[in-house]
C-alpha atoms as a PDB file:
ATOM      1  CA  UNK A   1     -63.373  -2.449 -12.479  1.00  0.00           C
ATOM      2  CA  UNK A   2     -62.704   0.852 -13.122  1.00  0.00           C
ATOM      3  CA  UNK A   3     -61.114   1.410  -9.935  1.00  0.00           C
ATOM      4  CA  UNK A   4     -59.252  -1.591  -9.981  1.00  0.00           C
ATOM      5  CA  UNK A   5     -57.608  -0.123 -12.995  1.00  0.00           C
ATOM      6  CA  UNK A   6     -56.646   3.237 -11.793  1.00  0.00           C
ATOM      7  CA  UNK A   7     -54.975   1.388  -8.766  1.00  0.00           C
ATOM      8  CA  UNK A   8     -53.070  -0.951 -10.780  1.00  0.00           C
ATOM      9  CA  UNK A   9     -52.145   2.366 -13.189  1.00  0.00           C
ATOM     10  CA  UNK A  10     -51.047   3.903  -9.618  1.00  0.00           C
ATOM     11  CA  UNK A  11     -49.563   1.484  -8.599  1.00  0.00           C
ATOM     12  CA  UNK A  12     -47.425   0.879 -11.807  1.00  0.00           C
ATOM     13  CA  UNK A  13     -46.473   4.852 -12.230  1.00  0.00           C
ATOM     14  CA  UNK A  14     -44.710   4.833  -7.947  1.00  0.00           C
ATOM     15  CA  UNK A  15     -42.795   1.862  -9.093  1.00  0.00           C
ATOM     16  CA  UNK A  16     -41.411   3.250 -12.417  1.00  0.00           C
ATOM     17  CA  UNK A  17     -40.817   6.418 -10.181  1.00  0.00           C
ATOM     18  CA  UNK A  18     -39.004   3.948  -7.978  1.00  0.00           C
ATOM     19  CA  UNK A  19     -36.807   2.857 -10.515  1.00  0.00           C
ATOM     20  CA  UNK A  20     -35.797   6.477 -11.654  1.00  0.00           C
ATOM     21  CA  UNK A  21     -35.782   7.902  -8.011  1.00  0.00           C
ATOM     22  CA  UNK A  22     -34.679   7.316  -4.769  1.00  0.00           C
ATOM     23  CA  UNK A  23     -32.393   3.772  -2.828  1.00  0.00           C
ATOM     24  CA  UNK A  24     -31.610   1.670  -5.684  1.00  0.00           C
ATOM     25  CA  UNK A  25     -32.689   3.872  -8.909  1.00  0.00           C
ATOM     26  CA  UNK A  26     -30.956   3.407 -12.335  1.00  0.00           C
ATOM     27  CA  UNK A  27     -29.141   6.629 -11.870  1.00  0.00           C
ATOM     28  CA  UNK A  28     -27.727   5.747  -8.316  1.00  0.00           C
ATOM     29  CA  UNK A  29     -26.587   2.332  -9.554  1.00  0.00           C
ATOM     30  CA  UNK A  30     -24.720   3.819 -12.659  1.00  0.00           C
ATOM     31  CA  UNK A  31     -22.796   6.053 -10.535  1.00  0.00           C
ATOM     32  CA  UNK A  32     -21.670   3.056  -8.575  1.00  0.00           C
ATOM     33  CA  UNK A  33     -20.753   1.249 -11.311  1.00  0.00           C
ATOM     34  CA  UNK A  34     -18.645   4.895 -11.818  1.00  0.00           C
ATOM     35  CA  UNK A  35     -17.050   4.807  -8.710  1.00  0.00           C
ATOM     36  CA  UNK A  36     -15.435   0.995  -9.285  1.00  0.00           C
ATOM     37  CA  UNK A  37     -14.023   1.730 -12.526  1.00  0.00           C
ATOM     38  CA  UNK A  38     -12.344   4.434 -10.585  1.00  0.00           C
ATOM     39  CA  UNK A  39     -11.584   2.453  -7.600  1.00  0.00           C
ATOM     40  CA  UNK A  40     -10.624  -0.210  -9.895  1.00  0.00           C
ATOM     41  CA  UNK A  41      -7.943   2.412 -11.793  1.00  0.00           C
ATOM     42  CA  UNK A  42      -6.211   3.565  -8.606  1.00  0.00           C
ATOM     43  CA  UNK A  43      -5.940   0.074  -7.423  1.00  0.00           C
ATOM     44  CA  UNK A  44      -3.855  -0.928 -10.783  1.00  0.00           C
ATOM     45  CA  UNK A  45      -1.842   2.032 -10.334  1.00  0.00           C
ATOM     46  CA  UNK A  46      -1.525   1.083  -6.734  1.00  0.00           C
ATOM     47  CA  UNK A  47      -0.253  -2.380  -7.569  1.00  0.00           C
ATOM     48  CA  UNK A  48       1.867  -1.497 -10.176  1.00  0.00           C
ATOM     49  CA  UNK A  49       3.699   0.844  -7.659  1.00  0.00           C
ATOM     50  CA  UNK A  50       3.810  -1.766  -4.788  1.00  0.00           C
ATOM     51  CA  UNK A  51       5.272  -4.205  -7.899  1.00  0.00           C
ATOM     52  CA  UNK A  52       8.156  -1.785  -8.210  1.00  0.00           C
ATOM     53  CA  UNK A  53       9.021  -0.914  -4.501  1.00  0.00           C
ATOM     54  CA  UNK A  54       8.574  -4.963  -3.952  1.00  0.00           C
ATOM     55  CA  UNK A  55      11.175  -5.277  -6.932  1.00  0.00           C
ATOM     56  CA  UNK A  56      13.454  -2.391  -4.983  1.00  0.00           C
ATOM     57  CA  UNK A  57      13.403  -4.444  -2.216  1.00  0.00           C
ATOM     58  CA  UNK A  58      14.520  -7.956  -3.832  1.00  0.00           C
ATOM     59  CA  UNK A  59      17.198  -6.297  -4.668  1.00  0.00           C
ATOM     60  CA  UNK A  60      18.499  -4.642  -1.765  1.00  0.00           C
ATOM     61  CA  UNK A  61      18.011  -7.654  -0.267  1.00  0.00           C
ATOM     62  CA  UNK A  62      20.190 -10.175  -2.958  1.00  0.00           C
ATOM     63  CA  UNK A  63      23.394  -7.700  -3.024  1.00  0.00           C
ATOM     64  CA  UNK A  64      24.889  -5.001  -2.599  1.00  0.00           C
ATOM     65  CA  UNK A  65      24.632  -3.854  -6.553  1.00  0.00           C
ATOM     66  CA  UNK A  66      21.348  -2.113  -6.460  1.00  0.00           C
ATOM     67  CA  UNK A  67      23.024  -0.211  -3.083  1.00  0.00           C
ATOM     68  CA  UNK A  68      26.107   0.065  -5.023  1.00  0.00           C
ATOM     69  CA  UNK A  69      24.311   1.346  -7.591  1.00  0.00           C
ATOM     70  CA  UNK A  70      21.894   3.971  -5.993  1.00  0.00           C
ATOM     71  CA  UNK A  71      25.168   5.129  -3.830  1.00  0.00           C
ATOM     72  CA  UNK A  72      26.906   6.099  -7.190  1.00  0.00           C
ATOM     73  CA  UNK A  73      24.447   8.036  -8.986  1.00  0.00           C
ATOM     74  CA  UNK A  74      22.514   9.919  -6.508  1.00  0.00           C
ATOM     75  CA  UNK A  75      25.392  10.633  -3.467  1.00  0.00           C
ATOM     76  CA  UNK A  76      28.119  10.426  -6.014  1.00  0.00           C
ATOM     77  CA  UNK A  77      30.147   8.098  -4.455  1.00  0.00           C
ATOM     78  CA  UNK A  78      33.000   6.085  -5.537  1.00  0.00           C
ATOM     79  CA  UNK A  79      34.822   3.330  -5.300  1.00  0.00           C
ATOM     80  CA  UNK A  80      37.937   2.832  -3.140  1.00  0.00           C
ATOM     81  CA  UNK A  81      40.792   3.252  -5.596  1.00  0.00           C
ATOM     82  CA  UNK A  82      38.949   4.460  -8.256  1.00  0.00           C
ATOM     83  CA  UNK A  83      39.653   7.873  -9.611  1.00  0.00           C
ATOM     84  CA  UNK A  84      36.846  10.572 -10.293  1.00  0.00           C
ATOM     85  CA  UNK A  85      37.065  12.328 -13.883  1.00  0.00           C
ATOM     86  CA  UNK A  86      34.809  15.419 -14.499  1.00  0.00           C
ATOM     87  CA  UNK A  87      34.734  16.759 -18.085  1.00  0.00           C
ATOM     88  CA  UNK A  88      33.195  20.152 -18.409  1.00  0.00           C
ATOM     89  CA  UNK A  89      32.347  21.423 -21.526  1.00  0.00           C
ATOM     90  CA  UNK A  90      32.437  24.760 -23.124  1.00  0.00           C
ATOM     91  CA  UNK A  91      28.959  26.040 -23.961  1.00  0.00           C
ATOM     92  CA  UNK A  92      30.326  27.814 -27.416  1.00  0.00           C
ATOM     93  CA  UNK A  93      32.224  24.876 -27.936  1.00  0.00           C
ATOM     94  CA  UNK A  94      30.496  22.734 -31.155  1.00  0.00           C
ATOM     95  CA  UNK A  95      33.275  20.451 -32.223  1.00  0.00           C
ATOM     96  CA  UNK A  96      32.636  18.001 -29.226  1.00  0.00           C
ATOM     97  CA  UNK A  97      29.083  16.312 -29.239  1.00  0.00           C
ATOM     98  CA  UNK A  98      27.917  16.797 -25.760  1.00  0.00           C
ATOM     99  CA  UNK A  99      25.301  13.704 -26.289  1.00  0.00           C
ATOM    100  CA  UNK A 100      27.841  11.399 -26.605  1.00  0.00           C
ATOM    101  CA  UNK A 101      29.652  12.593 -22.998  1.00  0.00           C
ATOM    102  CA  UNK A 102      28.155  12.284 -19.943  1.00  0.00           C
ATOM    103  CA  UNK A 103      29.362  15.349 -17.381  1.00  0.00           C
ATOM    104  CA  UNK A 104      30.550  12.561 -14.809  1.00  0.00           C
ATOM    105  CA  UNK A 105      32.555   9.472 -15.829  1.00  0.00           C
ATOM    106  CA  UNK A 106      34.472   7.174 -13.076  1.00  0.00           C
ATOM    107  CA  UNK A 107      37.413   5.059 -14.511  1.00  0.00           C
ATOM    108  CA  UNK A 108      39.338   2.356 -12.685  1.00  0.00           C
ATOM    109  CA  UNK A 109      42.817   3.099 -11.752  1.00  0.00           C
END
């Protein structure tokens, strides 16, 4: 009986240590769990990103405004028959609320 009991004590203690140690343990399983949250983060930042170039694309692909658009304000095109006014402002100079200008307007003739 008695060693019957020390077996099943054993036996008991390698699969606690089992549980704690090793393919499978608590601690290996948490860390998983760890890594998908993570995963899981960088795929909603991934989607949200792929939302926005898929939106970019719509776009280009309706008209010509988002084109139009993009040409304007980072080549600094314009328009044929428009005319290009640039207002530079003084740095001393407080009477004129720079906020309220931008540094490049287009007007139509």
């Amino acid at each position: 009986m008695r060693f019957l009991i020390t077996t099943l004590v054993i036996l008991l203690m390698l699969l606690f240590a089992k549980l704690w140690v090793g393919h499978g343990s608590y601690p290996e399983i948490w860390k998983l769990e760890e890594d998908i949250a993570i995963q899981k983060e960088k795929n909603d930042i991934q989607e949200k990103i792929n939302r926005q170039i898929q939106a970019e694309l719509e776009d280009a692909r309706e008209g010509y405004a988002a084109v139009e658009e993009r040409a304007r304000s980072e080549l600094g095109m314009i328009k044929k028959g428009e005319t290009f006014y640039e207002i530079i402002l003084k740095p001393d100079d407080k009477s004129i609320d720079a906020s309220k200008i931008s540094e490049k307007t287009t007007a139509t003739k």
